[in-house]
Protein backbone atom coordinates (compact mmCIF):
# COMPACT_ATOMS: atom_id res chain seq x y z
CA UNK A 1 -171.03 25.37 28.06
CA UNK A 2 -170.32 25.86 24.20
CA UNK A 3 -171.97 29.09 24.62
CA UNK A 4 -169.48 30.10 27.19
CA UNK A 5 -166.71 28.55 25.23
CA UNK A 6 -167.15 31.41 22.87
CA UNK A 7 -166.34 33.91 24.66
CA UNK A 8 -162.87 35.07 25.18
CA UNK A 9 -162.69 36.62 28.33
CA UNK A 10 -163.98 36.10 32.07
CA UNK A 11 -163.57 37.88 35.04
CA UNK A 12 -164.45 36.48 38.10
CA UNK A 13 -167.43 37.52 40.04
CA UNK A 14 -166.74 39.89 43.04
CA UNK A 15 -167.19 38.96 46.86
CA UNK A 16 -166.88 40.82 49.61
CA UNK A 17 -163.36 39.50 50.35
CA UNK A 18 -162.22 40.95 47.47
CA UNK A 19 -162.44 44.31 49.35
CA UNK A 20 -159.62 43.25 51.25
CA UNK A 21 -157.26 44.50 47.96
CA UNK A 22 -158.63 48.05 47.82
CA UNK A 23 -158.29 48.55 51.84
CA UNK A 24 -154.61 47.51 51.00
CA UNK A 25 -154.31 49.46 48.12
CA UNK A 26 -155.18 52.40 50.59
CA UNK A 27 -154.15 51.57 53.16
CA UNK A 28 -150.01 51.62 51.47
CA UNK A 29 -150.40 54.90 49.54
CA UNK A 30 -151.30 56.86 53.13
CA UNK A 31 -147.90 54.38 54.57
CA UNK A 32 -145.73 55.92 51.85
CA UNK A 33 -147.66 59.53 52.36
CA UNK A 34 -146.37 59.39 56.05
CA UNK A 35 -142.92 57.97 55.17
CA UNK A 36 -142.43 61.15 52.95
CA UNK A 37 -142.88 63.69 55.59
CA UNK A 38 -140.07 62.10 57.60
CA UNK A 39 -137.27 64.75 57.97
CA UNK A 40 -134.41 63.30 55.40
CA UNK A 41 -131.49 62.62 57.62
CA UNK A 42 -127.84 60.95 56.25
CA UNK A 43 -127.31 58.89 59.72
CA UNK A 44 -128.34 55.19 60.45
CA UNK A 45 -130.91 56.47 63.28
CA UNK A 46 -134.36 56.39 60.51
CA UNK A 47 -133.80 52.69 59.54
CA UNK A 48 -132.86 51.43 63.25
CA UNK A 49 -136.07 53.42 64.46
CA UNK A 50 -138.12 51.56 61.45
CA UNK A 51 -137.12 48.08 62.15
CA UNK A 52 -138.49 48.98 66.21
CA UNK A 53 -141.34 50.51 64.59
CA UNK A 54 -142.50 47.21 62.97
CA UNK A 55 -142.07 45.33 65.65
CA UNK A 56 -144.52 47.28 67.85
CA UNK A 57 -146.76 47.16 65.00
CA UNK A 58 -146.89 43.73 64.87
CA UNK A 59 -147.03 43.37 69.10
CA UNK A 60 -150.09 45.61 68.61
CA UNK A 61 -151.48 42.47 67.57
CA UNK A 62 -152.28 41.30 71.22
CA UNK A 63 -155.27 43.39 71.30
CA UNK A 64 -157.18 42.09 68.21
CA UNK A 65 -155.89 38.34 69.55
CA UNK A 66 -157.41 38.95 72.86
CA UNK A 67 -161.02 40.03 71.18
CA UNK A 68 -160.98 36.82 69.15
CA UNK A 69 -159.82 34.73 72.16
CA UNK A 70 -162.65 36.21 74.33
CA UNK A 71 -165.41 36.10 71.60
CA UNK A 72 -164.58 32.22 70.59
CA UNK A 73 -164.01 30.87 74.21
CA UNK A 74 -165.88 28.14 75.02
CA UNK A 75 -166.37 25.68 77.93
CA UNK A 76 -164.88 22.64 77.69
CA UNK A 77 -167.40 19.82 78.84
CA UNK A 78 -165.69 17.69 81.38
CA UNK A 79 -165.60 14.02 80.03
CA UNK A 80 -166.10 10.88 82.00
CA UNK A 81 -164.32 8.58 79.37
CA UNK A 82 -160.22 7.96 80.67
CA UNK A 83 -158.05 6.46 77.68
CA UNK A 84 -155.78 3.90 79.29
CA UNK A 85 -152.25 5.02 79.89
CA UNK A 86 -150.69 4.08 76.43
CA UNK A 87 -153.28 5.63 74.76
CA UNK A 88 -152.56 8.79 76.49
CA UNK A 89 -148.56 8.38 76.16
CA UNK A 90 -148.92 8.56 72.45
CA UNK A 91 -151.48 11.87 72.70
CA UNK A 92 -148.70 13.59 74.84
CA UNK A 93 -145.73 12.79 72.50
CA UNK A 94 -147.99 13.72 69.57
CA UNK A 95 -148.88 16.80 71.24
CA UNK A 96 -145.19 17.73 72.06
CA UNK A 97 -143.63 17.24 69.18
CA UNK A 98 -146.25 19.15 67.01
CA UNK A 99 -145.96 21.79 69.32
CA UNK A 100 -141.65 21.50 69.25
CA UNK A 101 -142.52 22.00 65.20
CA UNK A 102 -144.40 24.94 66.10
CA UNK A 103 -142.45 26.43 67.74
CA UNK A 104 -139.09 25.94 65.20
CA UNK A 105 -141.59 27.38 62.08
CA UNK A 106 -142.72 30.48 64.05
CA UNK A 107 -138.79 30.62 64.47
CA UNK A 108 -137.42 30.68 61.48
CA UNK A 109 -140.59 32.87 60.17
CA UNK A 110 -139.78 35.53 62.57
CA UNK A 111 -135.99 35.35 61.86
CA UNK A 112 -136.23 35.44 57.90
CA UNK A 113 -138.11 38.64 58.21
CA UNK A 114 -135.62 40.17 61.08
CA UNK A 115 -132.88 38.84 58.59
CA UNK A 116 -134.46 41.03 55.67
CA UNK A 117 -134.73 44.22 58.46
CA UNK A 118 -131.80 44.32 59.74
CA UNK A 119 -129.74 43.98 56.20
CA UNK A 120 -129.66 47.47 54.84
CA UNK A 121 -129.13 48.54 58.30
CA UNK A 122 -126.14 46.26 57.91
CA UNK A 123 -125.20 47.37 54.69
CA UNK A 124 -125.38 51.53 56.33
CA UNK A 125 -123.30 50.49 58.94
CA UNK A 126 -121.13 49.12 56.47
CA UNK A 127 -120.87 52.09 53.50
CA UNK A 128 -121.45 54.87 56.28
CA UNK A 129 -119.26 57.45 54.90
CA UNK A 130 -121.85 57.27 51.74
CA UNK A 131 -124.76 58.95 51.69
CA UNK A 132 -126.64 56.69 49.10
CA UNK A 133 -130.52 55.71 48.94
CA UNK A 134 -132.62 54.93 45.84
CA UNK A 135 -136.31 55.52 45.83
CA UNK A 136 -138.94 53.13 45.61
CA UNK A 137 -140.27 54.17 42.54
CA UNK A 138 -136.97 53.54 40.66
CA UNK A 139 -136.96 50.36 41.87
CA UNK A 140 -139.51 48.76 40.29
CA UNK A 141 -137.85 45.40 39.33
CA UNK A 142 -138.05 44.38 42.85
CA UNK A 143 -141.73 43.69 42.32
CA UNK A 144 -141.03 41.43 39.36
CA UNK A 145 -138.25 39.69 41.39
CA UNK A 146 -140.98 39.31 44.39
CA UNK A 147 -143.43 37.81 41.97
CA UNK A 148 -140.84 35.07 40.94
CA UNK A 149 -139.73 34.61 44.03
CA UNK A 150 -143.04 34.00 44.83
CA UNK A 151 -143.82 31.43 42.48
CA UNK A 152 -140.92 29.38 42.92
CA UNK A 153 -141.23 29.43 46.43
CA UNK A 154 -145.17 28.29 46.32
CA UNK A 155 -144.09 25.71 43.84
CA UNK A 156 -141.21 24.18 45.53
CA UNK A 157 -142.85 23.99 49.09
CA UNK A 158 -146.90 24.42 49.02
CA UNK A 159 -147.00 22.38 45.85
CA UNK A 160 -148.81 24.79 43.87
CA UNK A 161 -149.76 23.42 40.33
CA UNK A 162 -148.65 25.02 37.21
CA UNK A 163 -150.75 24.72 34.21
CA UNK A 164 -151.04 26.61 30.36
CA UNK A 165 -152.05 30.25 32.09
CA UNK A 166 -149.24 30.07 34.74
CA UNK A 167 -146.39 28.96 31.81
CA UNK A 168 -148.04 32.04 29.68
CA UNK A 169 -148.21 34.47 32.78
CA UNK A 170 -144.70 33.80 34.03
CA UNK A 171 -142.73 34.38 30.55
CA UNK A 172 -144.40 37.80 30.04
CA UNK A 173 -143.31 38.32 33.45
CA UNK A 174 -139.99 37.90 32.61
CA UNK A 175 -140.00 39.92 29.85
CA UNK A 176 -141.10 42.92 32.11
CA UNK A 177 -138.33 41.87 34.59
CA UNK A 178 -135.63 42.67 31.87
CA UNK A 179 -137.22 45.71 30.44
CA UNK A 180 -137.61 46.97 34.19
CA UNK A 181 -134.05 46.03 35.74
CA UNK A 182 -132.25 47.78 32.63
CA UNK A 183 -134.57 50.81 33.43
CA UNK A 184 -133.45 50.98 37.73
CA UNK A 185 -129.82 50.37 36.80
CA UNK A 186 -129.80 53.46 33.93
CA UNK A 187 -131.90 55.65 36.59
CA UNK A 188 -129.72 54.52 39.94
CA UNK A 189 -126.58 55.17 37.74
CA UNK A 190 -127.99 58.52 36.85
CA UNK A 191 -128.64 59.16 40.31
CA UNK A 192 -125.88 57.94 41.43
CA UNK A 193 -122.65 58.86 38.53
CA UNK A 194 -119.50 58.57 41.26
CA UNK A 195 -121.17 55.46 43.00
CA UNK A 196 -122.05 52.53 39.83
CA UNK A 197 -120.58 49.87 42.07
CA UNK A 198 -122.00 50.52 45.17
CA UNK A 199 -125.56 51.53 43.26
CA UNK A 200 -125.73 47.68 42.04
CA UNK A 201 -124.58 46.27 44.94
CA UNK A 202 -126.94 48.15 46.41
CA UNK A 203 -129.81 46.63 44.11
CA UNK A 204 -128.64 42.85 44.59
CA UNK A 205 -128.78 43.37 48.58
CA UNK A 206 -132.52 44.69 47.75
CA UNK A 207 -133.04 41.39 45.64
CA UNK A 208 -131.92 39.04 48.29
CA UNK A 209 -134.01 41.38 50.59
CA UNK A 210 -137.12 40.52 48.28
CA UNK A 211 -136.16 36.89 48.33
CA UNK A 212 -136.06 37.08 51.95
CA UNK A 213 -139.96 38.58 52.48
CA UNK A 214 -141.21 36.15 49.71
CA UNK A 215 -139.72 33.04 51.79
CA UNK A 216 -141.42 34.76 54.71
CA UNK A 217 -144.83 34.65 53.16
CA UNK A 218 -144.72 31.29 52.20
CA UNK A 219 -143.55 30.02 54.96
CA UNK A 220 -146.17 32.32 56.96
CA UNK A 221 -148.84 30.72 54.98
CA UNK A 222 -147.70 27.07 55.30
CA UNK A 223 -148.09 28.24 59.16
CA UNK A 224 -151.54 29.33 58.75
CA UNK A 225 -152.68 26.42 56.82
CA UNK A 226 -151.32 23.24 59.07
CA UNK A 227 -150.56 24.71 62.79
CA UNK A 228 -154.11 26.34 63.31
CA UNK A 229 -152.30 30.15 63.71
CA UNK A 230 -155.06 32.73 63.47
CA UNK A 231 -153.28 36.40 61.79
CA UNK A 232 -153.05 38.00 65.18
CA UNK A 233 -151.17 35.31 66.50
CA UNK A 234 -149.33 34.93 63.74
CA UNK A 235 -147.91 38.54 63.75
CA UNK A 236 -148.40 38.43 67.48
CA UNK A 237 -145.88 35.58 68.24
CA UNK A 238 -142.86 37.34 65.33
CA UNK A 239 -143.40 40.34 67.51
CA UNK A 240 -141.87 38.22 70.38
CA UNK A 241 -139.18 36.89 68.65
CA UNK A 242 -138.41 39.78 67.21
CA UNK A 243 -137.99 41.57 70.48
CA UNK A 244 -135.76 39.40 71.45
CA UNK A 245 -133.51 39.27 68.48
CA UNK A 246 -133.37 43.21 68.48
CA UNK A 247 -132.31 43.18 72.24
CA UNK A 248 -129.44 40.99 70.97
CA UNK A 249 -128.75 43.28 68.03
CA UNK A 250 -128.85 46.45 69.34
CA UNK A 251 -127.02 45.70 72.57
CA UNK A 252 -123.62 46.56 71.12
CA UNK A 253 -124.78 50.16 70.11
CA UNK A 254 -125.40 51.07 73.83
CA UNK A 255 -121.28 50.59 73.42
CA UNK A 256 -120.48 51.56 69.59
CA UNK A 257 -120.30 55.20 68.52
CA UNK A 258 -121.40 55.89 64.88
CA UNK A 259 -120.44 58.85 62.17
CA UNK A 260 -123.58 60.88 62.12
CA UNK A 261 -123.69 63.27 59.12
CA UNK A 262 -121.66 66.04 60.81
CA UNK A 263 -118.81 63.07 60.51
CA UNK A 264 -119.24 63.63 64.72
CA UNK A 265 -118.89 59.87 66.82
CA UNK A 266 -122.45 59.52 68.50
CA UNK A 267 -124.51 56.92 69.70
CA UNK A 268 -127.21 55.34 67.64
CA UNK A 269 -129.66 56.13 70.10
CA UNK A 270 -128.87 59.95 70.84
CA UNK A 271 -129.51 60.07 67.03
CA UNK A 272 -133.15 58.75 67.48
CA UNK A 273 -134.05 60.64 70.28
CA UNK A 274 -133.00 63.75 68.37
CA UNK A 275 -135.51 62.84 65.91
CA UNK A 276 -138.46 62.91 68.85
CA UNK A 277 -137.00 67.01 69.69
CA UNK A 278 -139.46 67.73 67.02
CA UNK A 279 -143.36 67.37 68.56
CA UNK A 280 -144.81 67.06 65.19
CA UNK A 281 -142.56 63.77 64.92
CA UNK A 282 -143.96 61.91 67.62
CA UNK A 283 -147.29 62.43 66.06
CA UNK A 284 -146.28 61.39 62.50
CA UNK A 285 -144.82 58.21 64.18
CA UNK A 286 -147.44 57.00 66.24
CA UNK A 287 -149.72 57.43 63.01
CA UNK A 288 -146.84 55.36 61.18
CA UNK A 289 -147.22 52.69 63.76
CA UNK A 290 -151.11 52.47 63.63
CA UNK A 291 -151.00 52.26 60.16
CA UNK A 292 -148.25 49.75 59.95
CA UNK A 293 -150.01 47.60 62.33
CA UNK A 294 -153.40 47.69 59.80
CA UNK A 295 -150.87 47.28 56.50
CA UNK A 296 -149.43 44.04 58.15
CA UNK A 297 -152.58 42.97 59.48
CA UNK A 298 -154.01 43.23 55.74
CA UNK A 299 -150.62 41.80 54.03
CA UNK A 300 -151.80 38.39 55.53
CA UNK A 301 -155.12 38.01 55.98
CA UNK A 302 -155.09 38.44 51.95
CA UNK A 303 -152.14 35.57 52.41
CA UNK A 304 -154.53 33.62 54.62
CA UNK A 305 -157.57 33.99 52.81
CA UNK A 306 -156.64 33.54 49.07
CA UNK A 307 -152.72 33.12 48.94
CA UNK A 308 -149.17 34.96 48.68
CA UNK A 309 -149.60 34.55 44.57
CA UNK A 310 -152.12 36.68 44.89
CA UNK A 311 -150.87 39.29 47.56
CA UNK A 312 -148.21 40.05 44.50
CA UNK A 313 -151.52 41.35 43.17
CA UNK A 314 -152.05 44.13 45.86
CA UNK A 315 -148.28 44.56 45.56
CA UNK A 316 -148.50 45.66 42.24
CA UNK A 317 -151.58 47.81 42.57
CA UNK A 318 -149.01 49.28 45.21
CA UNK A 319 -146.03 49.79 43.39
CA UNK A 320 -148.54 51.40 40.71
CA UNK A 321 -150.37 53.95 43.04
CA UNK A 322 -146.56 54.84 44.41
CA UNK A 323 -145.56 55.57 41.15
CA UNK A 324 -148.52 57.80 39.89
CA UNK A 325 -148.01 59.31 42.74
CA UNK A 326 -144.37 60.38 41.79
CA UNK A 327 -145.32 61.53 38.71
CA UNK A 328 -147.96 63.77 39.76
CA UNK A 329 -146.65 67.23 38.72
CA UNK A 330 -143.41 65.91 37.24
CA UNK A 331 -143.14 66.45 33.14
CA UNK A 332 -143.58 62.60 31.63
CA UNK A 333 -140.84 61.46 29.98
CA UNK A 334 -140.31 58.45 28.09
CA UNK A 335 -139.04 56.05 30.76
CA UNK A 336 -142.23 57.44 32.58
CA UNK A 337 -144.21 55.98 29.93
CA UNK A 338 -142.72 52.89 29.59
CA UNK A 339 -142.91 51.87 32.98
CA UNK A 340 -147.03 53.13 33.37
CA UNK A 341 -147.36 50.67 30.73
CA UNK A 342 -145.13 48.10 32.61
CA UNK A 343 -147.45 48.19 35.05
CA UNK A 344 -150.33 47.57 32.95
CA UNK A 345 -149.62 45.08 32.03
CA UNK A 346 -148.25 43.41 34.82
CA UNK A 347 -151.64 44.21 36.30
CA UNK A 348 -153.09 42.12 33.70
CA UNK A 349 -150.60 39.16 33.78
CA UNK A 350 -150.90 39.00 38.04
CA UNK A 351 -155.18 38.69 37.10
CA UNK A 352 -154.31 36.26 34.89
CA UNK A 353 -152.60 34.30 36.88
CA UNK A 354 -153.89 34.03 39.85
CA UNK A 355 -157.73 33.54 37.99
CA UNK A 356 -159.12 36.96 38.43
CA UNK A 357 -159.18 37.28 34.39
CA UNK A 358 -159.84 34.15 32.80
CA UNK A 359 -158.41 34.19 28.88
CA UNK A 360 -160.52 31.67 27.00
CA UNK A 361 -157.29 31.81 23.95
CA UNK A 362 -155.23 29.06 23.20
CA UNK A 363 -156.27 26.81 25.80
CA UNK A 364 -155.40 29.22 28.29
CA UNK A 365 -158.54 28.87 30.49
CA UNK A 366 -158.62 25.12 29.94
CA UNK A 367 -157.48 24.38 33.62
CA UNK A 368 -158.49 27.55 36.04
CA UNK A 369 -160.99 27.12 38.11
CA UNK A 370 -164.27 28.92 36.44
CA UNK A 371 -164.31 26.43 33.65
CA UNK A 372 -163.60 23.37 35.80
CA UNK A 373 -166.69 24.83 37.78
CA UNK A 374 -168.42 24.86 34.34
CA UNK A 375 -167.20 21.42 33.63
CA UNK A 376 -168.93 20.66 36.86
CA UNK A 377 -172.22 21.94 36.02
CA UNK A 378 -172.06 20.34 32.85
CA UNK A 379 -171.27 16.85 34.31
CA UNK A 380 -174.12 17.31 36.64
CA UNK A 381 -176.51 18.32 34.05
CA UNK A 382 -175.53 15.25 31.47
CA UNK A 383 -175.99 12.68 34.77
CA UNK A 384 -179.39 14.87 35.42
CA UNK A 385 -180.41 13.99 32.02
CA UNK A 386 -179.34 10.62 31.99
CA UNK A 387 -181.20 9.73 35.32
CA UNK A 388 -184.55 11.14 33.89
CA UNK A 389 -184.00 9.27 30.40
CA UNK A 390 -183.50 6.28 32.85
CA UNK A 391 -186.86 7.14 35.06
CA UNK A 392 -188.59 8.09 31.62
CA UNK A 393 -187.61 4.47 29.98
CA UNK A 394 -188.70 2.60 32.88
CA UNK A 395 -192.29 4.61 32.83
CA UNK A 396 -192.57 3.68 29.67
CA UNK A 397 -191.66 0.07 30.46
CA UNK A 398 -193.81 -0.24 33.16
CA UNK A 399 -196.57 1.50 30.99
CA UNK A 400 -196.29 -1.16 28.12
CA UNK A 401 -196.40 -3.69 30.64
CA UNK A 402 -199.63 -2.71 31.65
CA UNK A 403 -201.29 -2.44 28.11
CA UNK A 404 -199.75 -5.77 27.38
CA UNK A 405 -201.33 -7.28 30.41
CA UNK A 406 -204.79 -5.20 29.60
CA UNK A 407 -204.65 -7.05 25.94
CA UNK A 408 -203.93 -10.34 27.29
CA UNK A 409 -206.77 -9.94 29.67
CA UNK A 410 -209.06 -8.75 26.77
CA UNK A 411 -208.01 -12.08 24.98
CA UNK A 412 -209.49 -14.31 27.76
CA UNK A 413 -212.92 -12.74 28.07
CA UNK A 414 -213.47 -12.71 24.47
């Protein structure tokens, strides 16, 4: 241990569930590839066609849920034992309440994220007569707001503990936050010189949008860990709800005409199926769906399996690769610079907190996990020693015992 106290830095050792980060990581760059080929249009028919995209994503879900069901089904052996009736009044109250609770969290976790869909629709039905969006890449403060969000959230309902690294991780966090949201409001008013208002409204409906998914993850992973939900079901069941929440919601359209961007009155869905006149559409959206389906699918079984602290790891490897990508064969400027190294180090700070870099500074490392493992070893080692000093004492014991006896004997004869 003392030799391991000397050194300053740990990273922890690789598995293969790791992997489950870089087939993310990929996995997002070729969902924003397709997403840039879609032909740019000013009417409200690309984000109602996204929010019925998702959901068919996520119903895709049945098929993966049906292999598992099949491949862990097992035969029940009948039992001869009966519990007398009380016994078996308290299972089936037990039983339906946990399953009332069940069905109230899947619920709410399918309406938060329809809630977070539906709200820049909302908002473009709204502003219609402006023809406003902001890219992703200019919105990079979103990812700082999703990793506070984030930690709140786990701290206030999974009862995550905080310790030195967290405190540390969290104010440099911060400090990115307000370098990052001065740099989207400069660039959105750039983009946007006739629209300031509406650009940071704009951005605070995109926060409570973030705080929205992050309140979704938690709760998704409170779901996983006490109700025995595998993924697929998981995604599987929101699909449902969802289905039904968008039958509500889009029922009035069948009605409601809506400015396209000839300023003509039209029907939401005329607008959508002008979209599928195009051959070469249909194919870009069935590979958006496929690939949807495998981004949500890998969104929370990195939830499931480690935690949503650390999917705001993969988030920010994604928000990096998006913007590299953007600045591939644009000139660097200096607000391209500064927000590379934004990343960075925001890159660093997610490791750090969530235990993939251990700092061994200023009692940093003190409380993760790889030095409360070494701890471990340690402890084991000292009651390892002590047990043989114990067993070597009572040898020796036994040993002088036997000389004394062999003297005494001596003693007599003589």
């Amino acid at each position: 241990m003392d030799a391991k106290k000397k050194k300053y830095f740990f990273v922890e050792k690789p598995h293969l569930k790791h992997l489950l980060f870089l087939f993310f990581f990929i996995i997002s760059i070729a969902k924003n590839a397709i997403q840039d080929t879609f032909s740019k249009t000013n009417n409200l028919s690309s984000p109602f066609l996204k929010v019925y995209i998702y959901i068919i994503a996520d119903f895709l879900n049945f098929i993966p849920f049906i292999i598992v069901k099949i491949r862990t089904k097992r035969i029940r052996p009948d039992s001869n034992i009966h519990s007398n009736n009380d016994v078996e009044l308290i299972y089936v109250n037990q039983e339906s309440f946990t399953n009332k609770k069940k069905i109230l969290n899947i619920i709410t976790f399918a309406s938060v994220d329809y809630i977070a869909q539906i709200s820049m629709v909302i908002y473009y039905l709204i502003k219609q007569e402006y023809k406003f969006d902001v890219k992703e890449v200019n919105l990079n403060s979103l990812l700082i707001f999703t990793i506070l969000f984030i930690i709140l959230l786990s701290k206030l309902m999974l009862h995550t503990q905080f310790y030195r690294h967290h405190y540390f991780s969290s104010f440099i966090i911060i400090l990115c936050l307000c370098v990052l949201v001065i740099l989207d409001i400069i660039q959105m008013n750039k983009e946007q010189e006739g629209n300031k208002l509406l650009a940071n409204i704009y951005l605070i409906l995109r926060i409570f949008r973030v705080f929205l998914y992050s309140l979704e993850d938690v709760i998704g992973k409170l779901i996983l860990l006490y109700q025995y939900f595998t993924t697929y079901s998981l995604l599987l069941n929101k699909s449902i709800i969802q289905i039904i929440l968008s039958i509500i919601f889009s029922f009035p359209f069948i009605f409601v005409k809506i400015k396209d961007e000839e300023n003509n009155q039209r029907s939401i869905y005329e607008m959508i199926g002008e979209i599928f006149d195009d051959k070469l559409n249909i194919l870009k959206y069935f590979f958006f769906t496929i690939i949807s389906f495998f981004y949500n699918i890998l969104c929370w079984q990195i939830i499931d399996v480690f935690s949503p602290n650390h999917f705001c790891v993969a988030q920010v490897f994604e928000g990096f690769g998006l913007l590299i990508m953007n600045l591939i064969g644009n000139s660097l400027s200096y607000d391209s610079y500064l927000r590379i190294f934004m990343y960075i180090l925001l890159i660093l700070i997610s490791c750090i907190y969530n235990e993939f870099l251990v700092i061994n500074i200023c009692g940093l490392a003190k409380d993760t996990k790889l030095f409360l493992d070494f701890k471990e070893e340690d402890d084991k080692l000292l009651s390892r020693k002590t047990v043989d000093r114990a067993y070597s004492e009572e040898i020796n014991d036994i040993n002088y015992s036997k000389t004394d006896a062999s003297i005494m004997e001596l003693s007599t004869i003589n």
